[in-house]
C-alpha atoms as a PDB file:
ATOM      1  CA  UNK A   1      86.288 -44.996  60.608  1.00  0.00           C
ATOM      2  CA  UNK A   2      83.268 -44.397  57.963  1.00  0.00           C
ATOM      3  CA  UNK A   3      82.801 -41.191  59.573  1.00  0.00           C
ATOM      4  CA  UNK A   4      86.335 -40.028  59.631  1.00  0.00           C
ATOM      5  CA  UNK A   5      86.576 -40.572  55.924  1.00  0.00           C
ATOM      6  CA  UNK A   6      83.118 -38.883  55.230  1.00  0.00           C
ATOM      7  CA  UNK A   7      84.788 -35.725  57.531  1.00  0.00           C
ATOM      8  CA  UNK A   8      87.798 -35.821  55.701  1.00  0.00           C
ATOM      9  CA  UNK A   9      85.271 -35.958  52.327  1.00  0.00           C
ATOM     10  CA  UNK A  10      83.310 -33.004  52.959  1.00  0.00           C
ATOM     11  CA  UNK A  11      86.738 -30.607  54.596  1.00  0.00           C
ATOM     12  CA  UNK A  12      88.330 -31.366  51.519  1.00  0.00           C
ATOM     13  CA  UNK A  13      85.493 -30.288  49.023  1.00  0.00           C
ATOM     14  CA  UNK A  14      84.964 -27.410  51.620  1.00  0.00           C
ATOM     15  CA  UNK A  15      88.449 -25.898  50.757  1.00  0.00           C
ATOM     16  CA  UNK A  16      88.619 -26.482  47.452  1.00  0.00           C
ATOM     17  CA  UNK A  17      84.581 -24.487  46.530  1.00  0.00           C
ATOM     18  CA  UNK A  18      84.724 -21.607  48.631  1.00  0.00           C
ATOM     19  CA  UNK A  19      80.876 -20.265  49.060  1.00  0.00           C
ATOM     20  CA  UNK A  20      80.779 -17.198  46.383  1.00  0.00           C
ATOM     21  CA  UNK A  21      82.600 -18.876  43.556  1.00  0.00           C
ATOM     22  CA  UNK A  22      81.795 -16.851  40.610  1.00  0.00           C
ATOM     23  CA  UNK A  23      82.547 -19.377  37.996  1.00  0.00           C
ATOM     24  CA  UNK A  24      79.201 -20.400  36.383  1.00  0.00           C
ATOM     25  CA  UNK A  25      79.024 -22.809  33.378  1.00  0.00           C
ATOM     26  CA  UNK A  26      75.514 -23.245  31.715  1.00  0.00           C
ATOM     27  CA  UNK A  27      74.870 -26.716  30.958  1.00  0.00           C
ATOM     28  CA  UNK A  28      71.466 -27.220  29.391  1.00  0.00           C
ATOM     29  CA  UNK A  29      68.806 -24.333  28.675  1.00  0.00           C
ATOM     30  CA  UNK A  30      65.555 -24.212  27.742  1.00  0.00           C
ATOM     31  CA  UNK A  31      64.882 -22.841  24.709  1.00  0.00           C
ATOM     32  CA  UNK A  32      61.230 -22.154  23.491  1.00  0.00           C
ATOM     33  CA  UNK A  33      60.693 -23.215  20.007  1.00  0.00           C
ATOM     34  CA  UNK A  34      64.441 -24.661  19.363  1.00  0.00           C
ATOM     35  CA  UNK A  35      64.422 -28.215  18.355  1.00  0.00           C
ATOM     36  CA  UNK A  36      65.308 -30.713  20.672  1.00  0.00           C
ATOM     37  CA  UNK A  37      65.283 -28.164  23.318  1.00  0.00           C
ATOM     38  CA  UNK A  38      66.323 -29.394  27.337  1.00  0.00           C
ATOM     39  CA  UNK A  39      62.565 -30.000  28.354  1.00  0.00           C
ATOM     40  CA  UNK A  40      63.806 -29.169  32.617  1.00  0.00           C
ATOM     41  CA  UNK A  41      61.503 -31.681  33.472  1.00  0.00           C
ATOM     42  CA  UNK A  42      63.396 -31.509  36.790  1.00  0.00           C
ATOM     43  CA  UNK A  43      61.779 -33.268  40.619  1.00  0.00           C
ATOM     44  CA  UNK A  44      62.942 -32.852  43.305  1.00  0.00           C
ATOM     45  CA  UNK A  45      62.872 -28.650  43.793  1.00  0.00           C
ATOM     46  CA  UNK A  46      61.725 -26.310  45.559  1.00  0.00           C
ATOM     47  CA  UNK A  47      59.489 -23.014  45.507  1.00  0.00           C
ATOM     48  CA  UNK A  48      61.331 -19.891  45.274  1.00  0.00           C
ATOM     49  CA  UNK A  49      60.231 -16.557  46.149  1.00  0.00           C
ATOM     50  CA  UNK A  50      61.448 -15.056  42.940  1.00  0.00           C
ATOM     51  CA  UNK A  51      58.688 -13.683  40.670  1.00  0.00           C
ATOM     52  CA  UNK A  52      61.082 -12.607  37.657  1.00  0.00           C
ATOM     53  CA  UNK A  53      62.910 -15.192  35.625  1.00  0.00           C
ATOM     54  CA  UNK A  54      66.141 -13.053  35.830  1.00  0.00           C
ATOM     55  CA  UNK A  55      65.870 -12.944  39.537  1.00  0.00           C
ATOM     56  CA  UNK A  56      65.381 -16.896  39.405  1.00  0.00           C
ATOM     57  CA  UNK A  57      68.129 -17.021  37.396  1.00  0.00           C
ATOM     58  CA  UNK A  58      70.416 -15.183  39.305  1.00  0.00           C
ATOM     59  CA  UNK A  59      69.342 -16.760  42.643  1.00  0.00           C
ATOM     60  CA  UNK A  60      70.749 -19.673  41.381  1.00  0.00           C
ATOM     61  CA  UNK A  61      73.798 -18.714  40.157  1.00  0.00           C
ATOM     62  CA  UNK A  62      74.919 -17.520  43.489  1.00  0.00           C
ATOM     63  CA  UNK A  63      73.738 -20.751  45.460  1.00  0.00           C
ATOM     64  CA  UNK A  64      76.609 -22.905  45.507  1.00  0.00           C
ATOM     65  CA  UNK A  65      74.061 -26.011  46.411  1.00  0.00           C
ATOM     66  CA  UNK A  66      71.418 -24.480  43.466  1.00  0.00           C
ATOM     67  CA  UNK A  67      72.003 -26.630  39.901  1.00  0.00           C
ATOM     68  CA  UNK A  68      68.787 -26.448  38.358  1.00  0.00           C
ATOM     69  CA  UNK A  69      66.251 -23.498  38.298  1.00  0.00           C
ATOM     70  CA  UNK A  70      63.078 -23.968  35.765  1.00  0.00           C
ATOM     71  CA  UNK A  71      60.705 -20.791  35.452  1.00  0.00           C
ATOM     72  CA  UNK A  72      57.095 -21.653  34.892  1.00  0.00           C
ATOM     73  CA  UNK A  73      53.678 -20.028  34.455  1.00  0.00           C
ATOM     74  CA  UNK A  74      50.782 -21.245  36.265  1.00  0.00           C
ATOM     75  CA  UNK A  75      47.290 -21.010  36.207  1.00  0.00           C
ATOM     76  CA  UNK A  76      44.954 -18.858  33.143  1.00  0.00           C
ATOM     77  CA  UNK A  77      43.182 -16.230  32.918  1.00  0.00           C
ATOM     78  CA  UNK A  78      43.066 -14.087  35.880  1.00  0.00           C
ATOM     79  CA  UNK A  79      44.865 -16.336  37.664  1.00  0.00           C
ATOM     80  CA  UNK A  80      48.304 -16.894  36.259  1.00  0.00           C
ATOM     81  CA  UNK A  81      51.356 -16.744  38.362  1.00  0.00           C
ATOM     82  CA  UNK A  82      54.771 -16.456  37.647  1.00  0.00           C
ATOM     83  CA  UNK A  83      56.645 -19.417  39.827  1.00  0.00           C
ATOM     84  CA  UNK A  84      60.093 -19.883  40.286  1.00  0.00           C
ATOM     85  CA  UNK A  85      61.400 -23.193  41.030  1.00  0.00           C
ATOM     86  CA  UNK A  86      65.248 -24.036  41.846  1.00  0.00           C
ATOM     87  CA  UNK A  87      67.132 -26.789  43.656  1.00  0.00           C
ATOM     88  CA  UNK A  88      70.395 -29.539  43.490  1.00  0.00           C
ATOM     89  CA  UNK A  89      68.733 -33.220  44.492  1.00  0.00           C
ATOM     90  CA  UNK A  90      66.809 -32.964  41.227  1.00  0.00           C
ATOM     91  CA  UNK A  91      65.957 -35.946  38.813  1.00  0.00           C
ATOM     92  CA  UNK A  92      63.624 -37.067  36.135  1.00  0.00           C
ATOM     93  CA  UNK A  93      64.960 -34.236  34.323  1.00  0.00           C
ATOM     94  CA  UNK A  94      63.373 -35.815  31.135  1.00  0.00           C
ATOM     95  CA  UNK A  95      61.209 -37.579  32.350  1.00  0.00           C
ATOM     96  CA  UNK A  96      58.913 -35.871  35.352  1.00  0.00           C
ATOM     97  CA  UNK A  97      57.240 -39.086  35.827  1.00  0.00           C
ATOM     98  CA  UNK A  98      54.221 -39.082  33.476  1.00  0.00           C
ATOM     99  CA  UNK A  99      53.661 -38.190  29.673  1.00  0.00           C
ATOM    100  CA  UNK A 100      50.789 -36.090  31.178  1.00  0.00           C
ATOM    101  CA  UNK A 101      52.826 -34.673  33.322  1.00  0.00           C
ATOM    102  CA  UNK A 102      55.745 -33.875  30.399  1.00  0.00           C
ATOM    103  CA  UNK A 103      53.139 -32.410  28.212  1.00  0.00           C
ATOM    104  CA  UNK A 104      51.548 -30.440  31.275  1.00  0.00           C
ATOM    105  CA  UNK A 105      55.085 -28.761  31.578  1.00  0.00           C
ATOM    106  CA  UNK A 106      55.654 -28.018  28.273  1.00  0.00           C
ATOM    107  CA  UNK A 107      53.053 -25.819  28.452  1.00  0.00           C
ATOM    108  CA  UNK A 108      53.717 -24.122  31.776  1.00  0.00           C
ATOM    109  CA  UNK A 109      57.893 -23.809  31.377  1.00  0.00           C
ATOM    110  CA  UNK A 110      58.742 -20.175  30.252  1.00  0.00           C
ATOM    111  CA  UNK A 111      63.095 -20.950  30.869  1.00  0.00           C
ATOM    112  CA  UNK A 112      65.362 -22.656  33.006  1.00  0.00           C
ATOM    113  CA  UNK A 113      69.298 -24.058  32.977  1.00  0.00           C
ATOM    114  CA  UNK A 114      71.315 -27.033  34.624  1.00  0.00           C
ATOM    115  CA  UNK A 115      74.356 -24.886  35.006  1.00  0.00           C
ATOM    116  CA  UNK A 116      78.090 -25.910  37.098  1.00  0.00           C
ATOM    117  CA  UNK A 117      79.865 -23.796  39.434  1.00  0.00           C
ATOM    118  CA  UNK A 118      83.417 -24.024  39.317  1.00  0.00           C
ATOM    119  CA  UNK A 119      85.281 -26.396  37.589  1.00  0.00           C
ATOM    120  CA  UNK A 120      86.090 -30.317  37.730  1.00  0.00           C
ATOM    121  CA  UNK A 121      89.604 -32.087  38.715  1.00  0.00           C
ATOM    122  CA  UNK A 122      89.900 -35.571  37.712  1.00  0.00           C
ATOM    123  CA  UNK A 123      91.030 -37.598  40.877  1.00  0.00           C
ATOM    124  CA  UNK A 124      90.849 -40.993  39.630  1.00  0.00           C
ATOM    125  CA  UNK A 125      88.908 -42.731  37.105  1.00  0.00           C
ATOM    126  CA  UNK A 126      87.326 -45.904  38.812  1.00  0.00           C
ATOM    127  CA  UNK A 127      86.839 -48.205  35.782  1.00  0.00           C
ATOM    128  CA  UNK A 128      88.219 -51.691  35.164  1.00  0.00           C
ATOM    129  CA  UNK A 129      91.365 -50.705  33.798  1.00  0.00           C
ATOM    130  CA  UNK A 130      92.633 -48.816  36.881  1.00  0.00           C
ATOM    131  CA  UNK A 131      91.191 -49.681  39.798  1.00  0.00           C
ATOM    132  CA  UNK A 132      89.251 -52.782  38.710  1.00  0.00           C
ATOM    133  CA  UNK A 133      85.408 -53.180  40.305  1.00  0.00           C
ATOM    134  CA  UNK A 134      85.018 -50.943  43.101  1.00  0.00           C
ATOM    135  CA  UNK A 135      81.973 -50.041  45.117  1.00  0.00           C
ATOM    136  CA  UNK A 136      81.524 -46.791  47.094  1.00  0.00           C
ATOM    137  CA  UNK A 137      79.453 -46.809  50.003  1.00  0.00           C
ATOM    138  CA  UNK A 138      76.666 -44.858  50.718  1.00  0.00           C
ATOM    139  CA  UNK A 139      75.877 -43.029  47.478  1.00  0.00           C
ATOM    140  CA  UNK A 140      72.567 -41.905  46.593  1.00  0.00           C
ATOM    141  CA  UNK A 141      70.775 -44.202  44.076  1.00  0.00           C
ATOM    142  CA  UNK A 142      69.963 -41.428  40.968  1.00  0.00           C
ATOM    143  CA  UNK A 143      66.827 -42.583  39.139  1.00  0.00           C
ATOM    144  CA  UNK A 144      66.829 -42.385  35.064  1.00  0.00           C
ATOM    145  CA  UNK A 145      63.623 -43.443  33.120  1.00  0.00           C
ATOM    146  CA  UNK A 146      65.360 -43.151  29.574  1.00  0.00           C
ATOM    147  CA  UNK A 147      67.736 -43.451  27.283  1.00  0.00           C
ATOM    148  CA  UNK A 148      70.805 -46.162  26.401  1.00  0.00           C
ATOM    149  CA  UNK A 149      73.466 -46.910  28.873  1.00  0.00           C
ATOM    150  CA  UNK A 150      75.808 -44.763  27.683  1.00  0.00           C
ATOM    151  CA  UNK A 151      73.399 -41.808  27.922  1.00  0.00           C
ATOM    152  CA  UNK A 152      72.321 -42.528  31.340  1.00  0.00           C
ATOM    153  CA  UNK A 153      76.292 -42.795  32.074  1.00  0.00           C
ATOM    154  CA  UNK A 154      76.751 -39.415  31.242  1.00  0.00           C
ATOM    155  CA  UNK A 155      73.768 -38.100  32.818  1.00  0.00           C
ATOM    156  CA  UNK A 156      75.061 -39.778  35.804  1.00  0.00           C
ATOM    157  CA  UNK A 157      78.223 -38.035  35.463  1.00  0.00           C
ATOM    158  CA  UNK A 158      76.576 -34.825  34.881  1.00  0.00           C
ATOM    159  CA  UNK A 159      74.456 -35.356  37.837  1.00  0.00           C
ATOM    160  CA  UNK A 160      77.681 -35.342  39.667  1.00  0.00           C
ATOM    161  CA  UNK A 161      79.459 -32.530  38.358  1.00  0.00           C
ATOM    162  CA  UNK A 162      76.620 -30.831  38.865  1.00  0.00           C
ATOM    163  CA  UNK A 163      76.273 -31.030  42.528  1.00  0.00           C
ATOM    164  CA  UNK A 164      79.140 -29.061  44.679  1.00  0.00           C
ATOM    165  CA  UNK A 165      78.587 -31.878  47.012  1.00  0.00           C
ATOM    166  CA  UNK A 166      79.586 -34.620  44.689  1.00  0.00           C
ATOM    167  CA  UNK A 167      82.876 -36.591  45.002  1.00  0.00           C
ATOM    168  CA  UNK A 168      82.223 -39.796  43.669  1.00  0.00           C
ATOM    169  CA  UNK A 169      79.834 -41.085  41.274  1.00  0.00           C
ATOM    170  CA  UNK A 170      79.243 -44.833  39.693  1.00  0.00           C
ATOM    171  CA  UNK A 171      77.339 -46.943  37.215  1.00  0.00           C
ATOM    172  CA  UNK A 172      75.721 -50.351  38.417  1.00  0.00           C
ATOM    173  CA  UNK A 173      74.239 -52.598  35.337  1.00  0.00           C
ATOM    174  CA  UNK A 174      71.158 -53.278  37.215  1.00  0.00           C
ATOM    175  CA  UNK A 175      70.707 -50.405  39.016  1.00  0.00           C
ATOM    176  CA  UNK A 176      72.372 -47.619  37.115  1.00  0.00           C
ATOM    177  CA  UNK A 177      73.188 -44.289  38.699  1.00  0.00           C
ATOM    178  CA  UNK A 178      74.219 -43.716  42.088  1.00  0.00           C
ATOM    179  CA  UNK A 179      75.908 -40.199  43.417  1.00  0.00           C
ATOM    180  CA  UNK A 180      77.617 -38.623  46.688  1.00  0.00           C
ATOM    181  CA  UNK A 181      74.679 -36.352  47.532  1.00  0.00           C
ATOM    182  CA  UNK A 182      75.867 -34.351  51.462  1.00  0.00           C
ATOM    183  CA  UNK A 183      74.541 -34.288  53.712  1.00  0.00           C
ATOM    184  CA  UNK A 184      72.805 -36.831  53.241  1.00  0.00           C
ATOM    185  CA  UNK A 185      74.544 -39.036  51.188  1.00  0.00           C
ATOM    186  CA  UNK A 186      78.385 -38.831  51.500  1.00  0.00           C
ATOM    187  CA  UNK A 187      80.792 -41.352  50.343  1.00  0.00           C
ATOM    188  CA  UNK A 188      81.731 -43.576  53.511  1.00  0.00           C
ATOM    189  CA  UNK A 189      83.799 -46.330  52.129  1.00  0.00           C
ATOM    190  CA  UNK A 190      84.839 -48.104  49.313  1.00  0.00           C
ATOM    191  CA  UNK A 191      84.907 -52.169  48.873  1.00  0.00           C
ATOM    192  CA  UNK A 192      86.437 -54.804  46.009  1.00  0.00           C
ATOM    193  CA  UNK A 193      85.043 -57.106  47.759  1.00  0.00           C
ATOM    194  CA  UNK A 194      81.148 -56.803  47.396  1.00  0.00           C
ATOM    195  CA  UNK A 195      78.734 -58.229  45.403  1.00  0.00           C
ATOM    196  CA  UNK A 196      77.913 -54.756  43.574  1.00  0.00           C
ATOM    197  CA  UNK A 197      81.483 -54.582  42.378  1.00  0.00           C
ATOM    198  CA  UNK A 198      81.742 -57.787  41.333  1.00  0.00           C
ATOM    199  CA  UNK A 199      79.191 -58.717  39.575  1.00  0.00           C
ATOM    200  CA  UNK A 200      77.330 -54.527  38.556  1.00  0.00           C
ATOM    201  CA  UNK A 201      80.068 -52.524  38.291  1.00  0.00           C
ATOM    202  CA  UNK A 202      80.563 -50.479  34.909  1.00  0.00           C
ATOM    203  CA  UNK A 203      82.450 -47.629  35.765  1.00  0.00           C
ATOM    204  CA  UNK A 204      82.547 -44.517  38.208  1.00  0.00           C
ATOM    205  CA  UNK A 205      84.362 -41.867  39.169  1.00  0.00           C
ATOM    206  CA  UNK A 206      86.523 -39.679  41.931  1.00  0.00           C
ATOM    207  CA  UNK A 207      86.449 -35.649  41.300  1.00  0.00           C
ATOM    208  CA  UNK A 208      87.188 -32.520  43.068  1.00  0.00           C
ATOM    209  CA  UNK A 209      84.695 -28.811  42.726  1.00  0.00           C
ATOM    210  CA  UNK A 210      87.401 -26.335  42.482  1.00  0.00           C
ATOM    211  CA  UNK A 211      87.175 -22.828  42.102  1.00  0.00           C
ATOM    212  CA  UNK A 212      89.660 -20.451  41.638  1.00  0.00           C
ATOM    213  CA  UNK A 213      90.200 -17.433  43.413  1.00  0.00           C
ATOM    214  CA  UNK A 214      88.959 -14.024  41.317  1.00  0.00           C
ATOM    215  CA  UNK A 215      91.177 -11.870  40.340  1.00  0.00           C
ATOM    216  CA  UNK A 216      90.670  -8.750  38.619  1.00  0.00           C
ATOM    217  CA  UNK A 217      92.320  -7.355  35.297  1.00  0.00           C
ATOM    218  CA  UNK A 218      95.554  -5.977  35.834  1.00  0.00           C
ATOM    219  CA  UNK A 219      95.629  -2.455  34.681  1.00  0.00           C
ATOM    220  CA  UNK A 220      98.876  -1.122  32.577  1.00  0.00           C
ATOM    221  CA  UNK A 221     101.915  -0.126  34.902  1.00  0.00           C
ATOM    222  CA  UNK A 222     102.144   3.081  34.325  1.00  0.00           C
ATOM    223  CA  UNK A 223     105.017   3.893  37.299  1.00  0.00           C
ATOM    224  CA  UNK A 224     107.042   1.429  35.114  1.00  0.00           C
ATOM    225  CA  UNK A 225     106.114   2.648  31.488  1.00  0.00           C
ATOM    226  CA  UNK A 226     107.097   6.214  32.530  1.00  0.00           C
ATOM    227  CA  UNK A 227     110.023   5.625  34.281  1.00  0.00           C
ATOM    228  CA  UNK A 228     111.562   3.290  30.975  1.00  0.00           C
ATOM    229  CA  UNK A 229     110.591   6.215  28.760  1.00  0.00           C
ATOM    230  CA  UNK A 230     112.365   8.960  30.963  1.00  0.00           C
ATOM    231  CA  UNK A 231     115.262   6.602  30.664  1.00  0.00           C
ATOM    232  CA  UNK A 232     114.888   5.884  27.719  1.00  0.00           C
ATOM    233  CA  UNK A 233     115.172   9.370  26.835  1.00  0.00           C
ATOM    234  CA  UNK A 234     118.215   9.988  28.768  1.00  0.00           C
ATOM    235  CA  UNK A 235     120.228   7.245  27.114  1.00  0.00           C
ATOM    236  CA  UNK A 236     119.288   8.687  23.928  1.00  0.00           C
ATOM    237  CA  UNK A 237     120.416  11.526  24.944  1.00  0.00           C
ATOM    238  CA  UNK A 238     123.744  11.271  25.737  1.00  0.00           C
ATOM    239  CA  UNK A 239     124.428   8.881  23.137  1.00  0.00           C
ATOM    240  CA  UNK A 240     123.345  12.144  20.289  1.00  0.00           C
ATOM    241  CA  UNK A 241     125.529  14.373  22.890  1.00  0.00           C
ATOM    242  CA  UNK A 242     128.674  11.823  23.154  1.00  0.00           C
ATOM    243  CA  UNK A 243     128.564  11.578  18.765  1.00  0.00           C
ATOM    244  CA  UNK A 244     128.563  15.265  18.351  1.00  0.00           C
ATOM    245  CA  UNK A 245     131.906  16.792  17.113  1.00  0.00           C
ATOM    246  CA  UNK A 246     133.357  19.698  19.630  1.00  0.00           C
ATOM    247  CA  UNK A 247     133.662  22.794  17.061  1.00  0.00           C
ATOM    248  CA  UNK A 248     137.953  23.918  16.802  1.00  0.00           C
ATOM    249  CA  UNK A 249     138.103  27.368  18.467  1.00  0.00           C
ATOM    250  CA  UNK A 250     139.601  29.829  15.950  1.00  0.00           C
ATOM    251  CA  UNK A 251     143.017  31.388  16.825  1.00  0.00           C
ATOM    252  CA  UNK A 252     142.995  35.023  15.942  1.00  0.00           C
ATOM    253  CA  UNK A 253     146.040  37.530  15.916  1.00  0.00           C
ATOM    254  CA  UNK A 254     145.974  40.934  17.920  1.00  0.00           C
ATOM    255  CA  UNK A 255     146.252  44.072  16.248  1.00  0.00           C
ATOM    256  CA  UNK A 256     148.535  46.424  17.483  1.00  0.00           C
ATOM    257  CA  UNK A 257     146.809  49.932  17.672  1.00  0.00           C
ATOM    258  CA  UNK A 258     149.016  52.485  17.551  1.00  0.00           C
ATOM    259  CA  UNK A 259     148.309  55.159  19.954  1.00  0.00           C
ATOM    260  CA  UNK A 260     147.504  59.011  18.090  1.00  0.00           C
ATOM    261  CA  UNK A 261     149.697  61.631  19.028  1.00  0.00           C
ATOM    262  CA  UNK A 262     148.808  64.530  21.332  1.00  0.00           C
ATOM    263  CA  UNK A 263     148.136  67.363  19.750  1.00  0.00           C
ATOM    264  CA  UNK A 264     151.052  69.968  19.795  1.00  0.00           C
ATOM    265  CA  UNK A 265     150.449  73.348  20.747  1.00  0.00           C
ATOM    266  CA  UNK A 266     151.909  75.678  17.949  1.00  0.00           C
ATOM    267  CA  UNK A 267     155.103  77.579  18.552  1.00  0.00           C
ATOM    268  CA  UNK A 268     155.404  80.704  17.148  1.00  0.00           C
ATOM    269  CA  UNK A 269     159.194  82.707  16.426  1.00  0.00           C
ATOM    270  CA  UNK A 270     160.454  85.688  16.043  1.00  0.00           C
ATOM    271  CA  UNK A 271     161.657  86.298  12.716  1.00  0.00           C
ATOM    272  CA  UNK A 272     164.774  88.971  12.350  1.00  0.00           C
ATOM    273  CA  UNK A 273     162.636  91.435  10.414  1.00  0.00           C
ATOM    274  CA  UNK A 274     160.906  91.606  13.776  1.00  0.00           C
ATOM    275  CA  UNK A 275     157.870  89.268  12.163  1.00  0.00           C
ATOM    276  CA  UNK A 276     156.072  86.733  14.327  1.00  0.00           C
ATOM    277  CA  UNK A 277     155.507  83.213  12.491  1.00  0.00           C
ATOM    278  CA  UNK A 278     154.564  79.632  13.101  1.00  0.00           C
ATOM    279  CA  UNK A 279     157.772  77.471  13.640  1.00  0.00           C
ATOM    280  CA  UNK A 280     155.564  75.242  11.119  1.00  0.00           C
ATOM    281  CA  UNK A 281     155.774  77.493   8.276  1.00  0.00           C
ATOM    282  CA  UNK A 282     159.443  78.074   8.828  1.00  0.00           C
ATOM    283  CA  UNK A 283     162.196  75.987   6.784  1.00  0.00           C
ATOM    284  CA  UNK A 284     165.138  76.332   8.443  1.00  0.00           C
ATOM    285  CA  UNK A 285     168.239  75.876   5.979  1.00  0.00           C
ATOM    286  CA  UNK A 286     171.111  73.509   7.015  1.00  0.00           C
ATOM    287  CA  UNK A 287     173.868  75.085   8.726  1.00  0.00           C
ATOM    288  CA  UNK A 288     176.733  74.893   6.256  1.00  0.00           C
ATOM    289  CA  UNK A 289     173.994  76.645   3.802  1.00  0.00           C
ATOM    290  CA  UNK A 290     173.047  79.686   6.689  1.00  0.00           C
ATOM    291  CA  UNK A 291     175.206  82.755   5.593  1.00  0.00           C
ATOM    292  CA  UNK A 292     177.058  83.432   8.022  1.00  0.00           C
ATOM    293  CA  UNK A 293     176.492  86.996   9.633  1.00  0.00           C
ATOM    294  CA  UNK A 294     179.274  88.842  10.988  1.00  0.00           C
ATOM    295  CA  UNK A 295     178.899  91.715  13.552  1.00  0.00           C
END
């Protein structure tokens, strides 16, 4: 049964962080000379072969089970390397065990970040109110060194949200911090009935890593922009075309041309004095005025 719930655990955060989730929130970073900077006092990592902080850097980012890297000079003189240090089962972040030890890093850390990939969904908030004292099974037991309760409450929260592998975190009173760490450490079972929730437990919390899918900026739609302006334009159109007035055609009256007359050909007579005239030039009298000639 524990193991069918720890299978069902780990397939469910499996399909909700896929492995190249881009989403990368910075949580802490160093920063050299700032006041109250995050001192990445981080255990618990391990030796990179990055030898630029910008490779470190980016290593991390695209290491789903990566939440701290810490950049950090080593050695003098002749001998100083360039050491790149990264990792998710970290603790004593402010701590490191020793003042020695603090101090010792103060002088060797050049940069580093607690960063988050992908976001956090709220599944159920295991305090008093809702679920009353639970205790999960099988958690990893987070160490903290400093700070109130409430601070090393949220650390332990952060500690969670922090690790893609983390479902399920909770606060004991007496022994404080304790988070789903897989493989080695997933959440088996839960119990009301224990000691630990009866008599330790402050609060806790069940989450979900999500990560949505990329996608990239859409660009403009051009296919549709041109095709409403075209139409657009045609509406426009014929709505100028239907408003214009159609002109009156003028009515016009044909003129009669009257044909010219041939040309006559002169005709010529024979006048009784035996002189030849043009009939033109001739006025002949009426009749009742001819005298009358008698033979």
């Amino acid at each position: 049964m524990k193991s069918a719930i720890a299978g069902l655990a780990l397939l469910r955060s499996a399909m909700a962080m896929p492995a190249d989730c881009p989403n990368v929130t910075v949580i802490h970073k160093v920063e050299l000379g700032a006041k109250d900077t995050w001192l990445d006092a981080c255990l618990g990592l391990d030796k990179s072969t990055e030898t630029t902080m910008e490779g470190c850097k980016a290593e991390c980012n695209a290491n789903l089970n990566c939440s701290v890297w810490q950049f950090l000079k080593k050695g003098k003189g002749d001998n100083v390397k360039e050491e790149c240090w990264s990792g998710n089962a970290a603790h004593a972040c402010l701590s490191r065990g020793s003042k020695s030890q603090e101090q010792k890093l103060e002088e060797e850390l050049l940069g580093g970040e607690r960063i988050q990939h992908g976001f956090i969904k709220d599944i159920s908030d295991n305090t008093q109110a809702t679920t009353g004292p639970l205790e999960t099974i099988g958690l990893k037991n987070y160490k903290e060194a400093t700070g109130t309760d409430a601070e090393k409450i949220a650390r332990c929260k952060l500690a969670c949200y922090t690790d893609s592998t983390c479902t399920v975190w909770q606060f004991g009173s007496k022994d404080g911090c304790w988070v789903e760490h897989k493989p080695s450490f997933p959440a088996t079972s839960t119990d009301k009935e224990s000691d630990w929730a009866k008599n330790q437990f402050v609060e806790g919390q069940n989450i979900e890593h999500t990560c949505p899918q990329y996608k990239p900026e859409d660009g403009l739609p051009w296919v549709w922009i041109i095709t409403g302006i075209v139409l657009g334009l045609l509406a426009l159109a014929g709505i100028i075309y239907s408003l214009q007035k159609t002109p009156k055609k003028k009515k016009t009256r044909a003129i009669k041309v009257t044909p010219k007359p041939a040309p006559q050909k002169p005709v010529y007579l024979l006048m009784p004095n035996g002189q030849i005239v043009p009939e033109s030039s001739c006025i002949v009298a009426p009749a009742e005025m001819q005298p009358m000639i008698h033979h």
